[in-house]
Protein backbone atom coordinates (compact mmCIF):
# COMPACT_ATOMS: atom_id res chain seq x y z
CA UNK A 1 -47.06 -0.69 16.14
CA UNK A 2 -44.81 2.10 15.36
CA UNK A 3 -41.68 2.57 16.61
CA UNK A 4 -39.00 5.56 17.07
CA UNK A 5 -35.47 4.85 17.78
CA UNK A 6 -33.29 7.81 19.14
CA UNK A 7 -30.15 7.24 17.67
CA UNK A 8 -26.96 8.15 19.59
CA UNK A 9 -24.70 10.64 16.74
CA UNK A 10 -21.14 10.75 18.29
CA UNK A 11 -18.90 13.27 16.35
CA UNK A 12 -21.03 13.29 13.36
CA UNK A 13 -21.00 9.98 12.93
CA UNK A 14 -23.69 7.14 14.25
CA UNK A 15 -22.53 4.87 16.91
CA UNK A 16 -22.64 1.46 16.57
CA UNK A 17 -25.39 0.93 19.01
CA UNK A 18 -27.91 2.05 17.14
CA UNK A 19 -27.95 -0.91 14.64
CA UNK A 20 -28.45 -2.56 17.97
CA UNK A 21 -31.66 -1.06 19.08
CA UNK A 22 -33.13 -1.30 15.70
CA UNK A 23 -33.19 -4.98 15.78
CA UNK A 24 -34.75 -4.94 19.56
CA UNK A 25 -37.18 -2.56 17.74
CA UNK A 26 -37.81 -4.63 15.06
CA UNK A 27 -39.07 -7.13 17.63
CA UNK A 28 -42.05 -4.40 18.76
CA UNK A 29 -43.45 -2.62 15.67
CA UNK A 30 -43.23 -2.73 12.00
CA UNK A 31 -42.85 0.58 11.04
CA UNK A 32 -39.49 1.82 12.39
CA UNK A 33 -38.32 5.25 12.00
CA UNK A 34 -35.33 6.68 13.41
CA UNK A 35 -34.69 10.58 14.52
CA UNK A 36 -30.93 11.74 14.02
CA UNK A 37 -30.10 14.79 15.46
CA UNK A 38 -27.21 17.08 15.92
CA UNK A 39 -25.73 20.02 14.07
CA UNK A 40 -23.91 18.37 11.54
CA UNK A 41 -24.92 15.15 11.25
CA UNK A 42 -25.84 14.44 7.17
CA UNK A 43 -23.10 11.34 7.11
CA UNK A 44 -25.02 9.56 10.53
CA UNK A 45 -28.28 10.08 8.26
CA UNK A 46 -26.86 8.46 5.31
CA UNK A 47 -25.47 5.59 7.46
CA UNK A 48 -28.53 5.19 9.80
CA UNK A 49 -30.45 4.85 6.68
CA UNK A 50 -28.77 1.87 4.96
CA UNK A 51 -29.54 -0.12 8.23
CA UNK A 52 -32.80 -3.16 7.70
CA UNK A 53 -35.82 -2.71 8.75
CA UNK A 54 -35.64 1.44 8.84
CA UNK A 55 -38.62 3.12 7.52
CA UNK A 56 -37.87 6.64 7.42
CA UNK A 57 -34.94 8.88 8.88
CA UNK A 58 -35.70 11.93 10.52
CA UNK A 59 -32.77 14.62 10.48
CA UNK A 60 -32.74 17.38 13.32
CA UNK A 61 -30.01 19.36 12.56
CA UNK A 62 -29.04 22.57 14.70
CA UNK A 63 -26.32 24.00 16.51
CA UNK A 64 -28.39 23.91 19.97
CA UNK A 65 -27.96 20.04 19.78
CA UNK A 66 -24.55 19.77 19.14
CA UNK A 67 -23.79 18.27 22.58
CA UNK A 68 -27.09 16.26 23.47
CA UNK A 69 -28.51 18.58 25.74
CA UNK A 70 -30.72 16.48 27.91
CA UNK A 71 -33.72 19.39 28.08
CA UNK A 72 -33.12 20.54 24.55
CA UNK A 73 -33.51 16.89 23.04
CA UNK A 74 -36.29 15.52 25.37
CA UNK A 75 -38.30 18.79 24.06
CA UNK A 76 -37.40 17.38 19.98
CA UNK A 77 -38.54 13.41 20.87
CA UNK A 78 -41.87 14.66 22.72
CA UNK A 79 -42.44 17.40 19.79
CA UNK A 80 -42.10 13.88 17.62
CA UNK A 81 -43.82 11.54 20.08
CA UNK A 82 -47.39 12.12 19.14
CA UNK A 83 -47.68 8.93 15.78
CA UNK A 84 -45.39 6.50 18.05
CA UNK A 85 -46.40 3.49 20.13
CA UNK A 86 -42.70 3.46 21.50
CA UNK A 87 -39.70 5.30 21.82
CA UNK A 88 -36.64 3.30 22.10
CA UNK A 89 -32.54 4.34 22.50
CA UNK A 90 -29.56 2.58 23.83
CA UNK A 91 -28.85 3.08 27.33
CA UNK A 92 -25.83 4.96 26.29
CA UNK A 93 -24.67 7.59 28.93
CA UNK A 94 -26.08 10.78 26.80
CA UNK A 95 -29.95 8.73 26.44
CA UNK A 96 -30.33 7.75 30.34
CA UNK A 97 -29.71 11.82 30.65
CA UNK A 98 -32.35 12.13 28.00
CA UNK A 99 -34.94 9.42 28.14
CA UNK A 100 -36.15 9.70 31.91
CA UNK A 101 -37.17 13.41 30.94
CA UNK A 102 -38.98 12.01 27.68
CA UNK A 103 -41.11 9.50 30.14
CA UNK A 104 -41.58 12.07 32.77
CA UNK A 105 -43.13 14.89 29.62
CA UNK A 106 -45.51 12.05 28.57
CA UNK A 107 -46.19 10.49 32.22
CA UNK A 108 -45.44 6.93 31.34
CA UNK A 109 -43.07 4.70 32.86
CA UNK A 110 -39.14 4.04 31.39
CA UNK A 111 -38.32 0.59 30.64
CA UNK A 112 -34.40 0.59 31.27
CA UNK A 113 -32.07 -2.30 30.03
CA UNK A 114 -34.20 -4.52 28.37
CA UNK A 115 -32.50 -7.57 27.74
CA UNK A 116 -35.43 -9.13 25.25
CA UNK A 117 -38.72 -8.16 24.07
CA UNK A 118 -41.38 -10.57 24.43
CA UNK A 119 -44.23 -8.86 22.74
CA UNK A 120 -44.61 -5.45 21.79
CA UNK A 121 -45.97 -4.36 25.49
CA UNK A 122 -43.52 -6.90 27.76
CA UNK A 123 -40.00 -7.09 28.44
CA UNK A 124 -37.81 -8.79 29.85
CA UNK A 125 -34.51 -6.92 32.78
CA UNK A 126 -31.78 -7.78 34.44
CA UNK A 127 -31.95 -6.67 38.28
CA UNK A 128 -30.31 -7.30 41.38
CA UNK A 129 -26.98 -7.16 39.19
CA UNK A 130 -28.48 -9.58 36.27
CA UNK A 131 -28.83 -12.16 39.55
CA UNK A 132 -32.93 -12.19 38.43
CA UNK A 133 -34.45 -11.48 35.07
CA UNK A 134 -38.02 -9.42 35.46
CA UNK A 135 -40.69 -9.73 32.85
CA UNK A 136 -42.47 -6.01 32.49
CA UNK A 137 -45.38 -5.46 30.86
CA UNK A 138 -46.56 -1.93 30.29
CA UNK A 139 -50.28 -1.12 29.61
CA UNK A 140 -49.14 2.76 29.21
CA UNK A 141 -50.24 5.06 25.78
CA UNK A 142 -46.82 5.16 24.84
CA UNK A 143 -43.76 3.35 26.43
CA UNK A 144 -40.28 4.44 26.63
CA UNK A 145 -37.39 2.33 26.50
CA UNK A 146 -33.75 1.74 26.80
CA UNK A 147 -32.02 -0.69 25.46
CA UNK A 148 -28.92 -3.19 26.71
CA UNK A 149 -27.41 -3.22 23.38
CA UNK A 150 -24.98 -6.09 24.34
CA UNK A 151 -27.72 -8.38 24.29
CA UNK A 152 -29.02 -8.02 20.61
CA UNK A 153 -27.04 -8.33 17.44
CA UNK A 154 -26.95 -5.41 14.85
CA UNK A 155 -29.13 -5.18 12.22
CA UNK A 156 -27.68 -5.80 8.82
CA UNK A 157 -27.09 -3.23 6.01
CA UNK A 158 -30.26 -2.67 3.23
CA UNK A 159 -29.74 -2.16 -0.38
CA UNK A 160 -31.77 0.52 -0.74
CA UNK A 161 -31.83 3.94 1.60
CA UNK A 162 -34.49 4.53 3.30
CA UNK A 163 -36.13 8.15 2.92
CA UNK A 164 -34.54 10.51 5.21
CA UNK A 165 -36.81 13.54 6.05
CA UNK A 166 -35.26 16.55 7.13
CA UNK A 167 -37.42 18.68 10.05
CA UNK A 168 -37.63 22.10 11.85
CA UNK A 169 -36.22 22.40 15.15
CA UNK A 170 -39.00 23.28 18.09
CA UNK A 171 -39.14 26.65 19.54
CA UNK A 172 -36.02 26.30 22.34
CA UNK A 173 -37.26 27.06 25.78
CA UNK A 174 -35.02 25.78 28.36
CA UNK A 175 -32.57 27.41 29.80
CA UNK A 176 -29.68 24.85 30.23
CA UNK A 177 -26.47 25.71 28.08
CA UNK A 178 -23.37 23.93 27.39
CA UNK A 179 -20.46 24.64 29.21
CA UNK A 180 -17.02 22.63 28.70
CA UNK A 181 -16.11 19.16 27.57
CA UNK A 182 -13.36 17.47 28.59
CA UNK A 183 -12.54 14.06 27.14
CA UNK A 184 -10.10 11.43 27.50
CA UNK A 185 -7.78 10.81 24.36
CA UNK A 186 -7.26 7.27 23.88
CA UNK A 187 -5.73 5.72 20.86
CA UNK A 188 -7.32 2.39 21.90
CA UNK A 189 -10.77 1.03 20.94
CA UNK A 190 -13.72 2.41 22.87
CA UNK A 191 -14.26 -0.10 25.48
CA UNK A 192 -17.94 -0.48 25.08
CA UNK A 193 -17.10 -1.37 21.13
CA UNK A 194 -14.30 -3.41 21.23
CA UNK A 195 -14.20 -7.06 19.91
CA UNK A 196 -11.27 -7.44 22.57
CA UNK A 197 -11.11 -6.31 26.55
CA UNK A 198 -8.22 -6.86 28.89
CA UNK A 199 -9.21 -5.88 32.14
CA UNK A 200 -7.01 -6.03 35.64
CA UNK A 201 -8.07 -6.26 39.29
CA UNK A 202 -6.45 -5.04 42.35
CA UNK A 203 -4.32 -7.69 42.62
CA UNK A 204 -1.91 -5.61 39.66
CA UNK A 205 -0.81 -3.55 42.83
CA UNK A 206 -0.48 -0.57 41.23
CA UNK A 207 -0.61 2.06 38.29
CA UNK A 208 2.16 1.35 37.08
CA UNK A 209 1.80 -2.50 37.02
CA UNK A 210 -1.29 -1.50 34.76
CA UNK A 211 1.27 -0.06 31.74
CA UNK A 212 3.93 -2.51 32.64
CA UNK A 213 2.20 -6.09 32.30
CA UNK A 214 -1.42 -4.76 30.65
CA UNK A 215 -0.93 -2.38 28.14
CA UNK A 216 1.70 -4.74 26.50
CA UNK A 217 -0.54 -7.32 26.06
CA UNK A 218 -3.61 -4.84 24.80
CA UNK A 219 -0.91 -3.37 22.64
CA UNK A 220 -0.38 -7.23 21.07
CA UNK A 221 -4.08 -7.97 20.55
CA UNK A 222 -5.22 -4.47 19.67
CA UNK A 223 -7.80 -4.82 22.64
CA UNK A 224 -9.73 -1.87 24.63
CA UNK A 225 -8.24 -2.05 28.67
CA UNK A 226 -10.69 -2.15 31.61
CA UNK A 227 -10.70 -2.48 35.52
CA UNK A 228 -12.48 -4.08 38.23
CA UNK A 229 -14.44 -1.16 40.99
CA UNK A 230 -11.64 -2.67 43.25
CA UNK A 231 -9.15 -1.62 41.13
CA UNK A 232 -10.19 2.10 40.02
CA UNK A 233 -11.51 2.67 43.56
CA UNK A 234 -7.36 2.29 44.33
CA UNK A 235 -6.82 4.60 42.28
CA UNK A 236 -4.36 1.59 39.85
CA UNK A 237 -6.56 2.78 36.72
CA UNK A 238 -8.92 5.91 35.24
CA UNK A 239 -12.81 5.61 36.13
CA UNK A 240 -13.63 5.46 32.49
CA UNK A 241 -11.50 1.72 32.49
CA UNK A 242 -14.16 0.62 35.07
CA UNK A 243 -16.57 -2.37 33.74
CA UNK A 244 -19.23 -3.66 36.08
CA UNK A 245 -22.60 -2.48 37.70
CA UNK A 246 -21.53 0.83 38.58
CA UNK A 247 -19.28 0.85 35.56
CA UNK A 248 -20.05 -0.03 31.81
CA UNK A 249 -21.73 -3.09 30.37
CA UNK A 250 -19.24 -5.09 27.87
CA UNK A 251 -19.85 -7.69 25.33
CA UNK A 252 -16.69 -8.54 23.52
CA UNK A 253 -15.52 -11.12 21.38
CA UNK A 254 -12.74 -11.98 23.90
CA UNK A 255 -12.87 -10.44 27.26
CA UNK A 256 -9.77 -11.70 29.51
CA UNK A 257 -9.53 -10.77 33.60
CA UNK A 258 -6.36 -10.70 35.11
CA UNK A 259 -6.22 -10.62 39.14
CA UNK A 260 -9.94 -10.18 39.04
CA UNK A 261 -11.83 -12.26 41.89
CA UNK A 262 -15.08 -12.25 39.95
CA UNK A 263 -17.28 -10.28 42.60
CA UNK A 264 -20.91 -9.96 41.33
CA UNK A 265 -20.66 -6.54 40.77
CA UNK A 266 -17.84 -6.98 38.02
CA UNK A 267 -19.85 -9.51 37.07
CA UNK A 268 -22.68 -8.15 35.90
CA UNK A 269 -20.81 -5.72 33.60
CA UNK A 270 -19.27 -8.45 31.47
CA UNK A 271 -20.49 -11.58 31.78
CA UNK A 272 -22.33 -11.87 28.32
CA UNK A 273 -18.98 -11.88 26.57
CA UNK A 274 -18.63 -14.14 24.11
CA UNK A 275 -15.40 -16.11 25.06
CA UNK A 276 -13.75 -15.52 28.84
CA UNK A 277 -10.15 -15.96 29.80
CA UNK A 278 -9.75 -15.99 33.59
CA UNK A 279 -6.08 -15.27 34.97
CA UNK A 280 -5.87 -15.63 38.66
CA UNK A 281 -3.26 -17.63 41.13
CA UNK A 282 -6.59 -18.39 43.65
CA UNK A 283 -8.13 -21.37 42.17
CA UNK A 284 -11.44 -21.04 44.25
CA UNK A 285 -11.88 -16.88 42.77
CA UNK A 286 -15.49 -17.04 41.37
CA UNK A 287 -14.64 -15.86 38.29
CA UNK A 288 -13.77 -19.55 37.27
CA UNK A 289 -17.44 -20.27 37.38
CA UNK A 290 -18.33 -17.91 34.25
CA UNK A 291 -14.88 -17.90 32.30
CA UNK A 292 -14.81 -20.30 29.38
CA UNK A 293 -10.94 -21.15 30.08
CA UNK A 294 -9.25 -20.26 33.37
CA UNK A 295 -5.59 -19.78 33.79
CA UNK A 296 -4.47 -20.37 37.64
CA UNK A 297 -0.89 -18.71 37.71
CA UNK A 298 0.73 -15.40 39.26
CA UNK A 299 -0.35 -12.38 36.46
CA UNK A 300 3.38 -11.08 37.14
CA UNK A 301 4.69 -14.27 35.63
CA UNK A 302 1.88 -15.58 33.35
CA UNK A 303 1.38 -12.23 31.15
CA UNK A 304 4.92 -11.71 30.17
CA UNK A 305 4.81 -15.20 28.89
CA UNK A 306 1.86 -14.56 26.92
CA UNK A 307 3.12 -11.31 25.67
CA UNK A 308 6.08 -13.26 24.76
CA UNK A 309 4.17 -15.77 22.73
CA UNK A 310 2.60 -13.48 20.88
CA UNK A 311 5.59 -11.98 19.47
C-alpha cells in the first residue's frame, strides 16, 4: 500500500500535525510519501523529511498556493493521486476545505476523523459527538482520509533525510482567488497545540471575568485559554476560544474547566486529554464523570487561590 500524506505548511513552517498523520499512515501502507506545498516552503521540506517512516518528500512550491486555496490544491493532490492507495491529512480547518473536493475529483468516499486504523481498508469514527465509535471499511480504488490527530502520537525524528523531490505546478484553471486574511494575534500557545488549556464556562459571567480570574492563571502556567459554546455564544469570549463539537478538538497535557457543566457537546471536543481538572461549585455537573480530579468550590474564590499558590 502506498500512502500520501498532505501536510498542513503554516507560515512556512510544518505544523505539528503532520507528524501525527504520518504515524496513522504508517498503520495503512509502507511506502509513505508526503506532498509539501506552498510558495516558500524549503524549511517545512527539510523538517517534514527528518520525520520516521517518510519515503520521499514532494515540494510544490508556487505563489498560487500561498494561502491553501481549496480548488488550486485539490487540482495538485489529484494531479499526484494516480501511484497512491490513500490520501491522508489532518482534519485541520484548511484540509476539510480541501479534501472533500479531492474525494469528489476521484468519486470515492472521505473518511473524516478517524480515530484508529484497523487495516489498511477499515477505520474506526467517532459519531454522535464520540457517544458511538463506527468501524468503516472502504472497498473504493483509492480512499481519502482525514485524520483526528489528537488520537495518535507523533512520529519520531529519523537520522537520515528522506529524498525530497521538487515538482512542477499543474496548469491553474480555477478561477477562485485570494482575497484578505484577517487573523487573530495571540501571544499565547495555539490552542489546538498546547500541552496546557484553561477553559471557562458561562458561569464566569462575563468578558471581563474571562481576563480577571482566567488569563491570570493561563499567564502562571503558560497555557492556551478556551470556552465552552455556552460561553462564546454569550458573547464572554472570541469564537476561536471555543472547544467542543462545533468548536476545536483538544488533547492537552493538562486541560482544566472552570464553571463548565460538562454538556456532551463540550465534551466531545476535549475529553481525550490527558489529565482533567474540573472546577465547579455544582457537585452533580457531569463534567465530574470524565475529569481525573474535580474541585467543587465557587471559580471567583477558588482561582485566585490557585493563582496565589502559584506565585
Amino acid at each position: 500500500m502506498s500512502v500520501l500524506v498532505f501536510a498542513d505548511v503554516i507560515h512556512g513552517s510544518l505544523s505539528d500535525s503532520a507528524a501525527k498523520v504520518i504515524t496513522a499512515a504508517q498503520k495503512i501502507g509502507a511506502h509513505i510519501d508526503v506532498l509539501v506545498a506552498g510558495d516558500d516552503v524549503d524549511a517545512a521540506a527539510q523538517q517534514a523529511a527528518m520525520i520516521s517512516g517518510v519515503r520521499k518528500i514532494i515540494r510544490a512550491e508556487h505563489i498560487n498556493y500561498k494561502h491553501h486555496i481549496a480548488e488550486q490544491m485539490s487540482a495538485l493532490i489529484v494531479s499526484l493521486a494516480e501511484p497512491y492507495d490513500t490520501i491522508i491529512s489532518s482534519s485541520s480547518t484548511t484540509a476539510k476545505n480541501i479534501m472533500p473536493r479531492v474525494a469528489a475529483c476521484l468519486d470515492v468516499m472521505q473518511i473524516s476523523e478517524i480515530i484508529d486504523v484497523i487495516d489498511s481498508t477499515t477505520f474506526a469514527r467517532p459519531i454522535y459527538a464520540g457517544n458511538a465509535i463506527q468501524t468503516v471499511s472502504s472497498r473504493d480504488a483509492k480512499r481519502v482520509i482525514t485524520v483526528r490527530t489528537t488520537a495518535f502520537s507523533a512520529s519520531p525524528q529519523q537520522n537520515e533525510a528522506a529524498a525530497i523531490e521538487s515538482i512542477a505546478p499543474p496548469a491553474i484553471t480555477v478561477r477562485a482567488e485570494f482575497e484578505a486574511e484577517h487573523v487573530a494575534l495571540n501571544d499565547r500557545p495555539q490552542l489546538t497545540s498546547a500541552k496546557i488549556i484553561i477553559s471557562g464556562g458561562r458561569a464566569l459571567q462575563s468578558a471581563d471575568n474571562f481576563k480577571l480570574y482566567i488569563e491570570p492563571l493561563a499567564d502562571r502556567l503558560g497555557a492556551a485559554i478556551g470556552a465552552s459554546r455556552a460561553a462564546v455564544d454569550a458573547g464572554y469570549a472570541p469564537n476561536d476560544w471555543q472547544v467542543g463539537q462545533t468548536g476545536k478538538v483538544v488533547a492537552p497535557e493538562l486541560y482544566i474547566a472552570v464553571g463548565i457543566s460538562g454538556a456532551i457537546q463540550h465534551l466531545a471536543g476535549m475529553k481525550d486529554s490527558k489529565v482533567i481538572i474540573a472546577i465547579n461549585k455544582d457537585e452533580e455537573a457531569p463534567i465530574f464523570g470524565v475529569a481525573d480530579y474535580g474541585l467543587v468550590a465557587d471559580l471567583f474564590e477558588a482561582l485566585p487561590a490557585l493563582v496565589k499558590e502559584l506565585g
